[in-house]
PDB file of N, CA and C in Angstrom:
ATOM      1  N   UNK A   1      41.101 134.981 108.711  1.00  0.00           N
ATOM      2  CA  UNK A   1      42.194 134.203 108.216  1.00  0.00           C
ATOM      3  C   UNK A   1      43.307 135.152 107.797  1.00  0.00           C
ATOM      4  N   UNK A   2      44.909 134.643 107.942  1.00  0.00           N
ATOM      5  CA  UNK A   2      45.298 135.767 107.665  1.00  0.00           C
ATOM      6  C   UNK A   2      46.193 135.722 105.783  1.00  0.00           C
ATOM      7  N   UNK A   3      46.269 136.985 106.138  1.00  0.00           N
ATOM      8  CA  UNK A   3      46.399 137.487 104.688  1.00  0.00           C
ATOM      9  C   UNK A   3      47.861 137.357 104.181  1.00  0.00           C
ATOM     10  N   UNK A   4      48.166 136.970 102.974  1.00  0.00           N
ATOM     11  CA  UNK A   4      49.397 136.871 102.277  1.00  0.00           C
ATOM     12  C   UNK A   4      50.427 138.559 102.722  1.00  0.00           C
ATOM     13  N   UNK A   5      51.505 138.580 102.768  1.00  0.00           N
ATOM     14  CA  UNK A   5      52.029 139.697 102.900  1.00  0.00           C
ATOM     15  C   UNK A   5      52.221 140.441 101.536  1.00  0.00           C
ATOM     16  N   UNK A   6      52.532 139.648 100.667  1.00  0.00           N
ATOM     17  CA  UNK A   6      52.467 140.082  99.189  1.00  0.00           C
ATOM     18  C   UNK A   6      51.421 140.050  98.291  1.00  0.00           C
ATOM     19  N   UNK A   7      49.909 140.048  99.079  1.00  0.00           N
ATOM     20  CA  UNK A   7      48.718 140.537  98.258  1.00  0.00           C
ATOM     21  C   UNK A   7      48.726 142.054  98.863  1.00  0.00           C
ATOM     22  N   UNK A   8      48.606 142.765  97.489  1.00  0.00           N
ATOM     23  CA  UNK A   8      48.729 144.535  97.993  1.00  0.00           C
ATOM     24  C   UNK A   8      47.036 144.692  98.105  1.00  0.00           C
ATOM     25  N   UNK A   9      46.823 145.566  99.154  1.00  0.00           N
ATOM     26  CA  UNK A   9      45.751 145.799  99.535  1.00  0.00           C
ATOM     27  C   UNK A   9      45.652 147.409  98.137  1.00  0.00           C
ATOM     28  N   UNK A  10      44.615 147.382  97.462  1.00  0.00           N
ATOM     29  CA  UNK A  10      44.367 148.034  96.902  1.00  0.00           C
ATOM     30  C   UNK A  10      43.903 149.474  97.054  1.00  0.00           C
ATOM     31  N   UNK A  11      44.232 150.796  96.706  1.00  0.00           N
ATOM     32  CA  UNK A  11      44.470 151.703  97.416  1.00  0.00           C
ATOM     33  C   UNK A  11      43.211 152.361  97.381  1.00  0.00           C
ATOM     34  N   UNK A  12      41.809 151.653  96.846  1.00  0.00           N
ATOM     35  CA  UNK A  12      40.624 152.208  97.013  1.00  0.00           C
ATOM     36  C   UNK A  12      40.190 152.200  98.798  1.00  0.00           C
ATOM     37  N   UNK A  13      40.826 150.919  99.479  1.00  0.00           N
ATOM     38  CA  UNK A  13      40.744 151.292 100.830  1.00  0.00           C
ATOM     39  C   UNK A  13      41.096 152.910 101.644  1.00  0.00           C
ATOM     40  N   UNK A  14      41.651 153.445 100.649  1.00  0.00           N
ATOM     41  CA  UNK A  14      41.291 154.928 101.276  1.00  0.00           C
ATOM     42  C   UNK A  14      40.202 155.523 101.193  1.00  0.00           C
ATOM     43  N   UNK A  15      40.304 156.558 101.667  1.00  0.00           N
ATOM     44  CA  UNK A  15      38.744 157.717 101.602  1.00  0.00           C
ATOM     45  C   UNK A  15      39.012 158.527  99.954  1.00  0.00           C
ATOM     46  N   UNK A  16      37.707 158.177  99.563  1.00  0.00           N
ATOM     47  CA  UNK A  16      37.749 158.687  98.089  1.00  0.00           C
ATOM     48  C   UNK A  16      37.332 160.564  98.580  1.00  0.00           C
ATOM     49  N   UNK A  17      37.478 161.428  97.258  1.00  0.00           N
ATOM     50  CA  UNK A  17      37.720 163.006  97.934  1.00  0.00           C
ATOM     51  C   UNK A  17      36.166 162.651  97.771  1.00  0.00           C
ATOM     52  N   UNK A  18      35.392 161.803  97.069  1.00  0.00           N
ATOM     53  CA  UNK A  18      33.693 162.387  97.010  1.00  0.00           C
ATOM     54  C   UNK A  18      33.348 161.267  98.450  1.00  0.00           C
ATOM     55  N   UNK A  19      33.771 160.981  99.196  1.00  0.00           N
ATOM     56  CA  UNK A  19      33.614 160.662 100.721  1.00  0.00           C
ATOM     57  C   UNK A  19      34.227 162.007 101.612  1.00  0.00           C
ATOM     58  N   UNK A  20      35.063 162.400 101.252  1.00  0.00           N
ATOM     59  CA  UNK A  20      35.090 163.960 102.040  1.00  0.00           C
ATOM     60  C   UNK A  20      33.932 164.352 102.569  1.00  0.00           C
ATOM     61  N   UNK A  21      34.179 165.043 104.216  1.00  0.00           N
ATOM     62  CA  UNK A  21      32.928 165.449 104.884  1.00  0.00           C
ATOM     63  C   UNK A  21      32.066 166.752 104.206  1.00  0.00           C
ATOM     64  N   UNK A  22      33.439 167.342 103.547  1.00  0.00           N
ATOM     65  CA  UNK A  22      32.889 168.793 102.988  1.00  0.00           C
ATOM     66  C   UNK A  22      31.824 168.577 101.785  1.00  0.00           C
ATOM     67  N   UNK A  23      31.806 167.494 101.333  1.00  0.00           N
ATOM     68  CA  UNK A  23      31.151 167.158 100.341  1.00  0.00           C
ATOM     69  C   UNK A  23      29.940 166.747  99.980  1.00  0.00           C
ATOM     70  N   UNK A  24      28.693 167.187  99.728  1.00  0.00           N
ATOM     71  CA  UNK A  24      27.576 166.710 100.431  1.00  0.00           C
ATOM     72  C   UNK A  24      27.038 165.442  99.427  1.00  0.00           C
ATOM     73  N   UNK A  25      27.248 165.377  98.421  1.00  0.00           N
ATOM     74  CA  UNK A  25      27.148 164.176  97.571  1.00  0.00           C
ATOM     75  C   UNK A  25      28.044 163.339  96.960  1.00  0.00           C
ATOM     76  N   UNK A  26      27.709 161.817  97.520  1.00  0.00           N
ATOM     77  CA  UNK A  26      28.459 161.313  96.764  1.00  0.00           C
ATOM     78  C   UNK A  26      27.795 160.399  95.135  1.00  0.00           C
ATOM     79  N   UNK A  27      29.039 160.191  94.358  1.00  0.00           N
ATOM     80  CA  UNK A  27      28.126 159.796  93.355  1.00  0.00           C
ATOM     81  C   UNK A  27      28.299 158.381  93.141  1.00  0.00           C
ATOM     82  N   UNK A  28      26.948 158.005  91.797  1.00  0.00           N
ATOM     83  CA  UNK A  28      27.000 156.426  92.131  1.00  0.00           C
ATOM     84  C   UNK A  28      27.979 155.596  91.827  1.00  0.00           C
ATOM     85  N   UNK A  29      29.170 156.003  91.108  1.00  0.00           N
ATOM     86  CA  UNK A  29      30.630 155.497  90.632  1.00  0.00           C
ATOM     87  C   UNK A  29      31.294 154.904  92.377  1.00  0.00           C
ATOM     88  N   UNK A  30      31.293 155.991  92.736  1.00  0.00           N
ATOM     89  CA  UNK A  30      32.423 156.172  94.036  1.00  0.00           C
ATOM     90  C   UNK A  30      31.801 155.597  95.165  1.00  0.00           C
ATOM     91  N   UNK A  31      30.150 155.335  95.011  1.00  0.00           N
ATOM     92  CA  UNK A  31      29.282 154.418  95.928  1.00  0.00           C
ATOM     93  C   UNK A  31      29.773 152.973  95.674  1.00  0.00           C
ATOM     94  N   UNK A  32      29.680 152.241  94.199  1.00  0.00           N
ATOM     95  CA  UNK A  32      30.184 151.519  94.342  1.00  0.00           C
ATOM     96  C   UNK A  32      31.035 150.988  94.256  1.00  0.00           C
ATOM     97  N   UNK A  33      32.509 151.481  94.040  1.00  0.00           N
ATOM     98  CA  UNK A  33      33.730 151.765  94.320  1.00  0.00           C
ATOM     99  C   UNK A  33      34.154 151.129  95.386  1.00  0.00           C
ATOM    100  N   UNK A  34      33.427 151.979  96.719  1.00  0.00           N
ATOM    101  CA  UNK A  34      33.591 151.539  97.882  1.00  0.00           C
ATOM    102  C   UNK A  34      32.524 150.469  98.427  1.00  0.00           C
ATOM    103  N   UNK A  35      31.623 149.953  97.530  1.00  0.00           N
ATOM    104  CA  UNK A  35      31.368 148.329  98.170  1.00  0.00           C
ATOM    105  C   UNK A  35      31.514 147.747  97.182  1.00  0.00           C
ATOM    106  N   UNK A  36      32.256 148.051  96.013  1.00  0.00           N
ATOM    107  CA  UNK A  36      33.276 146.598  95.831  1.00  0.00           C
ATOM    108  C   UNK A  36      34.425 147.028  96.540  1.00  0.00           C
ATOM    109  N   UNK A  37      35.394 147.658  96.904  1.00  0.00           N
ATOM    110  CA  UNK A  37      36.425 147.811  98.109  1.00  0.00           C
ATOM    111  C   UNK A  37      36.113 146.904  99.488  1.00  0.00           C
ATOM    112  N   UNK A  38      34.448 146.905  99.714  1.00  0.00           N
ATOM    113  CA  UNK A  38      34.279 145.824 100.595  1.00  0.00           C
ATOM    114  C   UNK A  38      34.315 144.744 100.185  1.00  0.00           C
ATOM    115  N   UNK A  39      34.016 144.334  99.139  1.00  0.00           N
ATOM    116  CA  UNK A  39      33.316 143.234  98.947  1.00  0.00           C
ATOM    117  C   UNK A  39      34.645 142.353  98.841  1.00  0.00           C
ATOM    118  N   UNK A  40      35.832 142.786  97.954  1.00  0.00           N
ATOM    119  CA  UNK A  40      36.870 142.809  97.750  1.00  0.00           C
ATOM    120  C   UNK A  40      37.420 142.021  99.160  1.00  0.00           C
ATOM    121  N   UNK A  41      37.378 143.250 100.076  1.00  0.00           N
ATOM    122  CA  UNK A  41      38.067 142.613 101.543  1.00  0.00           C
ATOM    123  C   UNK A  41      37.240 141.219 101.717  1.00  0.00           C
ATOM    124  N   UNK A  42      35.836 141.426 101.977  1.00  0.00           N
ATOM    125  CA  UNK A  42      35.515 140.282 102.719  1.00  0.00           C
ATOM    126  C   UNK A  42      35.737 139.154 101.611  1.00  0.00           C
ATOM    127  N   UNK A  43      35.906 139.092 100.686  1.00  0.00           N
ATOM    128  CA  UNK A  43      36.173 137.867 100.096  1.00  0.00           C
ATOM    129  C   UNK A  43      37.693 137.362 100.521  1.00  0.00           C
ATOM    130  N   UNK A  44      38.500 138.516 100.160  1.00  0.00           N
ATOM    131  CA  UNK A  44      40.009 138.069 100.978  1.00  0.00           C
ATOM    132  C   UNK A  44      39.910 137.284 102.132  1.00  0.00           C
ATOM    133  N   UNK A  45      39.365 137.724 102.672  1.00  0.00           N
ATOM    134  CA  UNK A  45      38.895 137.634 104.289  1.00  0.00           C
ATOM    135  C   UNK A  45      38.398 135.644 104.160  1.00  0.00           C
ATOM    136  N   UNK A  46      37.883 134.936 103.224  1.00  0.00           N
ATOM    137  CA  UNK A  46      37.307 133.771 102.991  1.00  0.00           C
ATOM    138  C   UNK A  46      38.347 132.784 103.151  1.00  0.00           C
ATOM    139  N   UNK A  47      39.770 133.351 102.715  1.00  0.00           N
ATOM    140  CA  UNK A  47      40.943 132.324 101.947  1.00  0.00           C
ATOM    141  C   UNK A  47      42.060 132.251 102.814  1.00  0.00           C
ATOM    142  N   UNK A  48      42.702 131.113 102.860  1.00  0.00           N
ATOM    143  CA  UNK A  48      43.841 131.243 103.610  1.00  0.00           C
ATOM    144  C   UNK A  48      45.196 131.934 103.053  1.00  0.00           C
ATOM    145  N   UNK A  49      46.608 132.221 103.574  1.00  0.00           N
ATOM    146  CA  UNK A  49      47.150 133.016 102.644  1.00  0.00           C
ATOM    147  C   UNK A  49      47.414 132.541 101.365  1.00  0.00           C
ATOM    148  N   UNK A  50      47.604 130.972 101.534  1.00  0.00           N
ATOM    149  CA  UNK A  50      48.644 130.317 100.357  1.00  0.00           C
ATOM    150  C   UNK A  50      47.507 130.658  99.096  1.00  0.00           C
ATOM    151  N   UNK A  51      46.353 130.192  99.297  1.00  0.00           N
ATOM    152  CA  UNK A  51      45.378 130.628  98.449  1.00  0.00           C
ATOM    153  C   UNK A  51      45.049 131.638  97.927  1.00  0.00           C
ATOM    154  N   UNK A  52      45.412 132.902  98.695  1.00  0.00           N
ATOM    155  CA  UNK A  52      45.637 134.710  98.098  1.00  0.00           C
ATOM    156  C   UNK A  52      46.803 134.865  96.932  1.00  0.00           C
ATOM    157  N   UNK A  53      47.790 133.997  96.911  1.00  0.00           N
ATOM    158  CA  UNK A  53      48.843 133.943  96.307  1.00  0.00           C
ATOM    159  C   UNK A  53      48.566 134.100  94.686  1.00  0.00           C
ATOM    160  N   UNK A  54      47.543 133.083  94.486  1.00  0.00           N
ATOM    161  CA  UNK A  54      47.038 132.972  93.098  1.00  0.00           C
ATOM    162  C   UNK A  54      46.918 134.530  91.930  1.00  0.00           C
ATOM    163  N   UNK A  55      47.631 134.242  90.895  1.00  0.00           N
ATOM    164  CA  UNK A  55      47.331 135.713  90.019  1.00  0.00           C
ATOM    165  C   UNK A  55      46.284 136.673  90.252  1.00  0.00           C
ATOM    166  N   UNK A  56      45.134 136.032  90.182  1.00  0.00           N
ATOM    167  CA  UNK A  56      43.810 136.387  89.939  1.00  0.00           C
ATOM    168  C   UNK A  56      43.664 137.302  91.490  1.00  0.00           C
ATOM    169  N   UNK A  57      44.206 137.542  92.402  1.00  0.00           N
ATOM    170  CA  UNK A  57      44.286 138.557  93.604  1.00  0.00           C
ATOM    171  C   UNK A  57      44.975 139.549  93.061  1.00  0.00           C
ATOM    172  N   UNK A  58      46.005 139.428  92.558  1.00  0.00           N
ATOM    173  CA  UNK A  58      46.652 140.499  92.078  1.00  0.00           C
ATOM    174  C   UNK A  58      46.052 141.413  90.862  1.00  0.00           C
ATOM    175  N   UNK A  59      45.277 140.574  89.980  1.00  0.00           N
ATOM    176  CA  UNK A  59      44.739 141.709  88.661  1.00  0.00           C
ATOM    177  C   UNK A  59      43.551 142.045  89.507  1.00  0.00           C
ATOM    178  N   UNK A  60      42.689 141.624  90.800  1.00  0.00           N
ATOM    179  CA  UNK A  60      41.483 142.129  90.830  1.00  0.00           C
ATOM    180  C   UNK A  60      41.797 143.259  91.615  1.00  0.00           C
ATOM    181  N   UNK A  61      43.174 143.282  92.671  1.00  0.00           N
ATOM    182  CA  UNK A  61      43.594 144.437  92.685  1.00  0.00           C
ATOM    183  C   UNK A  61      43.851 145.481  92.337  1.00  0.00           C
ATOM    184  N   UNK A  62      44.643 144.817  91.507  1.00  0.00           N
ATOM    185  CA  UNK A  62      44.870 146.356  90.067  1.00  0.00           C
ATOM    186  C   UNK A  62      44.057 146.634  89.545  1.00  0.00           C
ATOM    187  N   UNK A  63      42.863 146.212  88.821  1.00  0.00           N
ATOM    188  CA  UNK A  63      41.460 146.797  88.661  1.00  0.00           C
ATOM    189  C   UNK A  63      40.823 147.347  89.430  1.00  0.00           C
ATOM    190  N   UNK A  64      40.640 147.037  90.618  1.00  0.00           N
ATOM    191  CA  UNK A  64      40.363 148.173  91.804  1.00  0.00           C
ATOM    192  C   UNK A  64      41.157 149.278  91.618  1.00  0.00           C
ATOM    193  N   UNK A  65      42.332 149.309  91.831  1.00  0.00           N
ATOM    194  CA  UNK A  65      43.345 150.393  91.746  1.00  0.00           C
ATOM    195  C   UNK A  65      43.276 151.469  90.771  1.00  0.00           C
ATOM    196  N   UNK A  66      43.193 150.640  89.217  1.00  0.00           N
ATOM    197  CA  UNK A  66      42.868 151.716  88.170  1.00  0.00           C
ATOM    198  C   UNK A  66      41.188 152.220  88.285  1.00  0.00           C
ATOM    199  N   UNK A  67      39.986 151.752  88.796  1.00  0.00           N
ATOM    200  CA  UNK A  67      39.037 152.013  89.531  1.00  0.00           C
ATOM    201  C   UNK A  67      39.617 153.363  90.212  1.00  0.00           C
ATOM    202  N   UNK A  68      40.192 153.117  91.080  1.00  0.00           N
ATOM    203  CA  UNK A  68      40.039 154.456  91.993  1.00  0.00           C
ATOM    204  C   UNK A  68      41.045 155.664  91.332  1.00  0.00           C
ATOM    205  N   UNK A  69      41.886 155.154  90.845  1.00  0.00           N
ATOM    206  CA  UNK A  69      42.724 156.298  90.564  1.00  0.00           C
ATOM    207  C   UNK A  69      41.519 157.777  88.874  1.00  0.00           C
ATOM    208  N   UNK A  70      40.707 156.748  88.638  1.00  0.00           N
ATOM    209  CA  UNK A  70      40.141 157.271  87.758  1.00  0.00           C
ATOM    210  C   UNK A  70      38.753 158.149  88.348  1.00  0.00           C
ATOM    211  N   UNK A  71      38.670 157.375  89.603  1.00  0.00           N
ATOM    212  CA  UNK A  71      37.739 158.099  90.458  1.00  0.00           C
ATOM    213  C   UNK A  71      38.195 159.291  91.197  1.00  0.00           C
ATOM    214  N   UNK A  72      39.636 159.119  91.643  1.00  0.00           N
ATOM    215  CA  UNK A  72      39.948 160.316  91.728  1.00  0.00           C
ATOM    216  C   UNK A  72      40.317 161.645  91.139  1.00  0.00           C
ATOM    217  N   UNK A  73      40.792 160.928  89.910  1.00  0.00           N
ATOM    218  CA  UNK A  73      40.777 162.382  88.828  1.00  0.00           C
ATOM    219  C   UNK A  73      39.472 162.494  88.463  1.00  0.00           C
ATOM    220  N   UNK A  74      38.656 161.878  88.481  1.00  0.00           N
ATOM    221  CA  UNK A  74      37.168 162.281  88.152  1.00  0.00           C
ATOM    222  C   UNK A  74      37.064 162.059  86.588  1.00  0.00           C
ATOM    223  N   UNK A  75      37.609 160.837  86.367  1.00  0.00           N
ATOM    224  CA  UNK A  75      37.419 160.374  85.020  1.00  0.00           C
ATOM    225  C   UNK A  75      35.496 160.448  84.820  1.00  0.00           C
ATOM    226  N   UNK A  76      35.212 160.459  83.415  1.00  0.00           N
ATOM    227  CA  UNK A  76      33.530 160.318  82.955  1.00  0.00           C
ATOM    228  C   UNK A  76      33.134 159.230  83.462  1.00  0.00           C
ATOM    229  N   UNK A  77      31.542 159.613  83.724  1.00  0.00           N
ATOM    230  CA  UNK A  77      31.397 158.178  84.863  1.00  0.00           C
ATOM    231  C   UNK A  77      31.276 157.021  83.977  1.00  0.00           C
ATOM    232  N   UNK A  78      31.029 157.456  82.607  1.00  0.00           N
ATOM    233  CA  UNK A  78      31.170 156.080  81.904  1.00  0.00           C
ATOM    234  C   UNK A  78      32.346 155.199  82.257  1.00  0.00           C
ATOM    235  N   UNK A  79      33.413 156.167  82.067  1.00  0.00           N
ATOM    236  CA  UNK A  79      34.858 155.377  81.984  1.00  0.00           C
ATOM    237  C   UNK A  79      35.223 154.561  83.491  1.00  0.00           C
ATOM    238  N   UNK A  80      34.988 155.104  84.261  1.00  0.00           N
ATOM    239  CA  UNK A  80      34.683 154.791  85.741  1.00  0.00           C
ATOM    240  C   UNK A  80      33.555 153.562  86.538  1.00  0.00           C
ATOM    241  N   UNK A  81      32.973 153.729  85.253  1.00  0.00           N
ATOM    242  CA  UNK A  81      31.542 152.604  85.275  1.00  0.00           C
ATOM    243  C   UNK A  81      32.412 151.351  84.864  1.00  0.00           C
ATOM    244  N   UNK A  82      32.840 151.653  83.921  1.00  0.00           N
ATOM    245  CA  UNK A  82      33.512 150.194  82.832  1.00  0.00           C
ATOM    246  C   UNK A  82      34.719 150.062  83.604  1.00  0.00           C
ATOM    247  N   UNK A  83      35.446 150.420  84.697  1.00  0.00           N
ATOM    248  CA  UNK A  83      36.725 149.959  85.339  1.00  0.00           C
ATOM    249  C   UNK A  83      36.141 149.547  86.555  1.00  0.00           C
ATOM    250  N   UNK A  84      35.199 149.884  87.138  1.00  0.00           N
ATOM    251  CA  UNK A  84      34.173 149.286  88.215  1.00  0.00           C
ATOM    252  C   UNK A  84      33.733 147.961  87.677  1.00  0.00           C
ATOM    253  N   UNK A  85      33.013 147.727  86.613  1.00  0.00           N
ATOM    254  CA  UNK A  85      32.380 146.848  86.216  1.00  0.00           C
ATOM    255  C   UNK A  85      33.583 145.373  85.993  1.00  0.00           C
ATOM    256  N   UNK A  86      34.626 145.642  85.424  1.00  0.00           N
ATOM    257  CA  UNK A  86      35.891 144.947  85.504  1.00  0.00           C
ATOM    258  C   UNK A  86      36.509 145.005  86.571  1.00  0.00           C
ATOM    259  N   UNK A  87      36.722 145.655  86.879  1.00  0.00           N
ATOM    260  CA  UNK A  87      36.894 145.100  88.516  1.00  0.00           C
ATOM    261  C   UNK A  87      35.751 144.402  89.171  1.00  0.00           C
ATOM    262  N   UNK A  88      35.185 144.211  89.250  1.00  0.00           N
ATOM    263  CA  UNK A  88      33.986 143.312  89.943  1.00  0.00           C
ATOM    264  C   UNK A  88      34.030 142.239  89.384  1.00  0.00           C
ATOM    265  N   UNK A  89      34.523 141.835  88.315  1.00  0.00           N
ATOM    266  CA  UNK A  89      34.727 140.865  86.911  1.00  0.00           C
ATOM    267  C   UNK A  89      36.142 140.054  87.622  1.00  0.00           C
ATOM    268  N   UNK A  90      36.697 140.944  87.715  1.00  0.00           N
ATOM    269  CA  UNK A  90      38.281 140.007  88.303  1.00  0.00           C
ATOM    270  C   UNK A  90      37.853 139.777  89.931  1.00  0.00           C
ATOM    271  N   UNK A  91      37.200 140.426  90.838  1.00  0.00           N
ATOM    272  CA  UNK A  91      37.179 139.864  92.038  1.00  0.00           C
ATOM    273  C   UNK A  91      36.667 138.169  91.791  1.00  0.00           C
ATOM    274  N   UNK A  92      35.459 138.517  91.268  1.00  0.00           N
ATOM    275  CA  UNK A  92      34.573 137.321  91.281  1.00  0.00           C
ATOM    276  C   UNK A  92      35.097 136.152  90.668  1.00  0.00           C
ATOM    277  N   UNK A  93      36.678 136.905  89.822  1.00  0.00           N
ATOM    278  CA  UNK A  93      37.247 135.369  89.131  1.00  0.00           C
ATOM    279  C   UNK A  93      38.292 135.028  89.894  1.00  0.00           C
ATOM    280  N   UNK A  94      38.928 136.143  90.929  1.00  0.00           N
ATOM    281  CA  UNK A  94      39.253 135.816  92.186  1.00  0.00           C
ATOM    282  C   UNK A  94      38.735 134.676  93.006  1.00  0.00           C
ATOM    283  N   UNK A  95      37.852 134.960  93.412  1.00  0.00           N
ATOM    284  CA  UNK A  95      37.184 133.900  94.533  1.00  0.00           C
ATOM    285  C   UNK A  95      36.456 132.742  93.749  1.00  0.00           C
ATOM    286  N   UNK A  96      36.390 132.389  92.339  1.00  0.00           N
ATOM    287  CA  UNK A  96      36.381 131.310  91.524  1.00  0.00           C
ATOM    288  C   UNK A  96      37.193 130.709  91.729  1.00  0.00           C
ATOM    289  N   UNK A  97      38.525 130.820  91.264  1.00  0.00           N
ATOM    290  CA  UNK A  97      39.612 130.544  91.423  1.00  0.00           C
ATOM    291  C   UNK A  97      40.234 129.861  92.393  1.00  0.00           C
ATOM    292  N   UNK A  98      39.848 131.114  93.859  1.00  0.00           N
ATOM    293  CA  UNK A  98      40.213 130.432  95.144  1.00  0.00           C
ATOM    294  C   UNK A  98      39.329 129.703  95.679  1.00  0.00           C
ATOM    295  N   UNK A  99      38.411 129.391  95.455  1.00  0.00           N
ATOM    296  CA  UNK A  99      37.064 128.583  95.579  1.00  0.00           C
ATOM    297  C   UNK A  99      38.139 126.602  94.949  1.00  0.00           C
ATOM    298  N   UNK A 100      38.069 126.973  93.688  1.00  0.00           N
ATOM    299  CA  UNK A 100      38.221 126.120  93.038  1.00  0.00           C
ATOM    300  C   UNK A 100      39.533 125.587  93.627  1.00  0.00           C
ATOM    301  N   UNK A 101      40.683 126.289  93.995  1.00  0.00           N
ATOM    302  CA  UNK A 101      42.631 125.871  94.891  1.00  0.00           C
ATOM    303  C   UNK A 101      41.854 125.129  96.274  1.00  0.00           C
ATOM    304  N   UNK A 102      41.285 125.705  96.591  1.00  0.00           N
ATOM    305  CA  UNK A 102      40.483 124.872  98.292  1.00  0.00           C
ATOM    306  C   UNK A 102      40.216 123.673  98.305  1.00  0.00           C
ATOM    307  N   UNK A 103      39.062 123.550  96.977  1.00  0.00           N
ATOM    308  CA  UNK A 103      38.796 122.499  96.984  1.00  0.00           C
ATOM    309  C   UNK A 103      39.640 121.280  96.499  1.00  0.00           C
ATOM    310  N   UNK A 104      40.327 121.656  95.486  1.00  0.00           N
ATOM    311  CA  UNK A 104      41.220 120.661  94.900  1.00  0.00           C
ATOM    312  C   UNK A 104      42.338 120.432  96.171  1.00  0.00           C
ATOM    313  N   UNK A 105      43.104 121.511  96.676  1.00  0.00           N
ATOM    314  CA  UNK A 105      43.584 121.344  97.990  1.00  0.00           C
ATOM    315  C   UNK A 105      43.257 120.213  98.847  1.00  0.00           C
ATOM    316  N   UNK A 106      41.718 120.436  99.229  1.00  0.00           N
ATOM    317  CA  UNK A 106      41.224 119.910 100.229  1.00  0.00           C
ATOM    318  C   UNK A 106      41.357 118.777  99.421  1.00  0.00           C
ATOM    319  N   UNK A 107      40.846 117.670  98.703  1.00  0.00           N
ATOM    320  CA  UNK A 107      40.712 116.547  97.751  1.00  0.00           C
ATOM    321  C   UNK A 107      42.043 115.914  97.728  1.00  0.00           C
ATOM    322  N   UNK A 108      43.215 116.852  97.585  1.00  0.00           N
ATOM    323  CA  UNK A 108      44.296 116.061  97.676  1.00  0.00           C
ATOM    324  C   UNK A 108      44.675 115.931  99.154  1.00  0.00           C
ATOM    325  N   UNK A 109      44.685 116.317  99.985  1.00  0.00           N
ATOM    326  CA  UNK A 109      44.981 116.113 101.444  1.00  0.00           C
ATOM    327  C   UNK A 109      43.990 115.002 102.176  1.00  0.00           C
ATOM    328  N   UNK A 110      42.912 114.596 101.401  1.00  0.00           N
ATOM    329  CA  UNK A 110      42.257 113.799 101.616  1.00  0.00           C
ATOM    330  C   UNK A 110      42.318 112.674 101.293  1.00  0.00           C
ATOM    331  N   UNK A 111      43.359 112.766 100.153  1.00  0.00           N
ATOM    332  CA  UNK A 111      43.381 111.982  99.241  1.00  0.00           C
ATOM    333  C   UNK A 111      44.783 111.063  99.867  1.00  0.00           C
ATOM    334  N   UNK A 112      45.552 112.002 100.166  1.00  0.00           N
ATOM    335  CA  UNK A 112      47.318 112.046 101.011  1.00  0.00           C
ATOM    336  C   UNK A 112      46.871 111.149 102.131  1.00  0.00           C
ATOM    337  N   UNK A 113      46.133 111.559 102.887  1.00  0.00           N
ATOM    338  CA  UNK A 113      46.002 110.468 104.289  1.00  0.00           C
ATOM    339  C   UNK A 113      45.244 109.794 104.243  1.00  0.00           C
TER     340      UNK A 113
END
């Protein structure tokens, strides 16, 4: 489905430096970093655009975002744990949210004809 032009794709979709080839371990922050970065997409991936529109895309973004930027300075993994953990917190109230616009959507268009 396609995607709003003004939902910013969050910049954990890059290669984190502890994904670098030179690097032989990665750690468990930046593991799951990058599958909530998936998880993130494929939920986008669920909604149509008008439905991406909603706030709640935008802060689960930016929680991703401050996620990675802390992963890249190599913030303590505590601190990195607890911006992971909130971010996973706003996706999931993401796709609540857009869960919940669908259906009411759908109900009134049903409702319309």
């Amino acid at each position: 489905m396609p995607h709003s032009s003004h939902v910013k794709t969050p910049p954990a979709a890059r290669r984190l430096p502890h994904q670098s080839s030179r690097l032989s371990g990665v750690d468990a922050s930046a593991r799951f970093l990058a599958a909530l970065q998936g998880a993130f997409e494929t939920a986008r991936d669920q909604f149509e655009a008008d439905v991406l529109s909603i706030p709640e895309w935008r802060h689960a973004a930016d929680a991703l975002d401050h996620a990675y930027h802390a992963c890249v300075r190599r913030a303590k993994g505590d601190d990195v744990e607890a911006l992971c953990r909130e971010a996973q917190r706003r996706v999931e109230m993401a796709v609540q949210m857009s869960m919940v616009s669908s259906y009411y959507d759908g109900r009134i268009e049903q409702v319309c004809n």
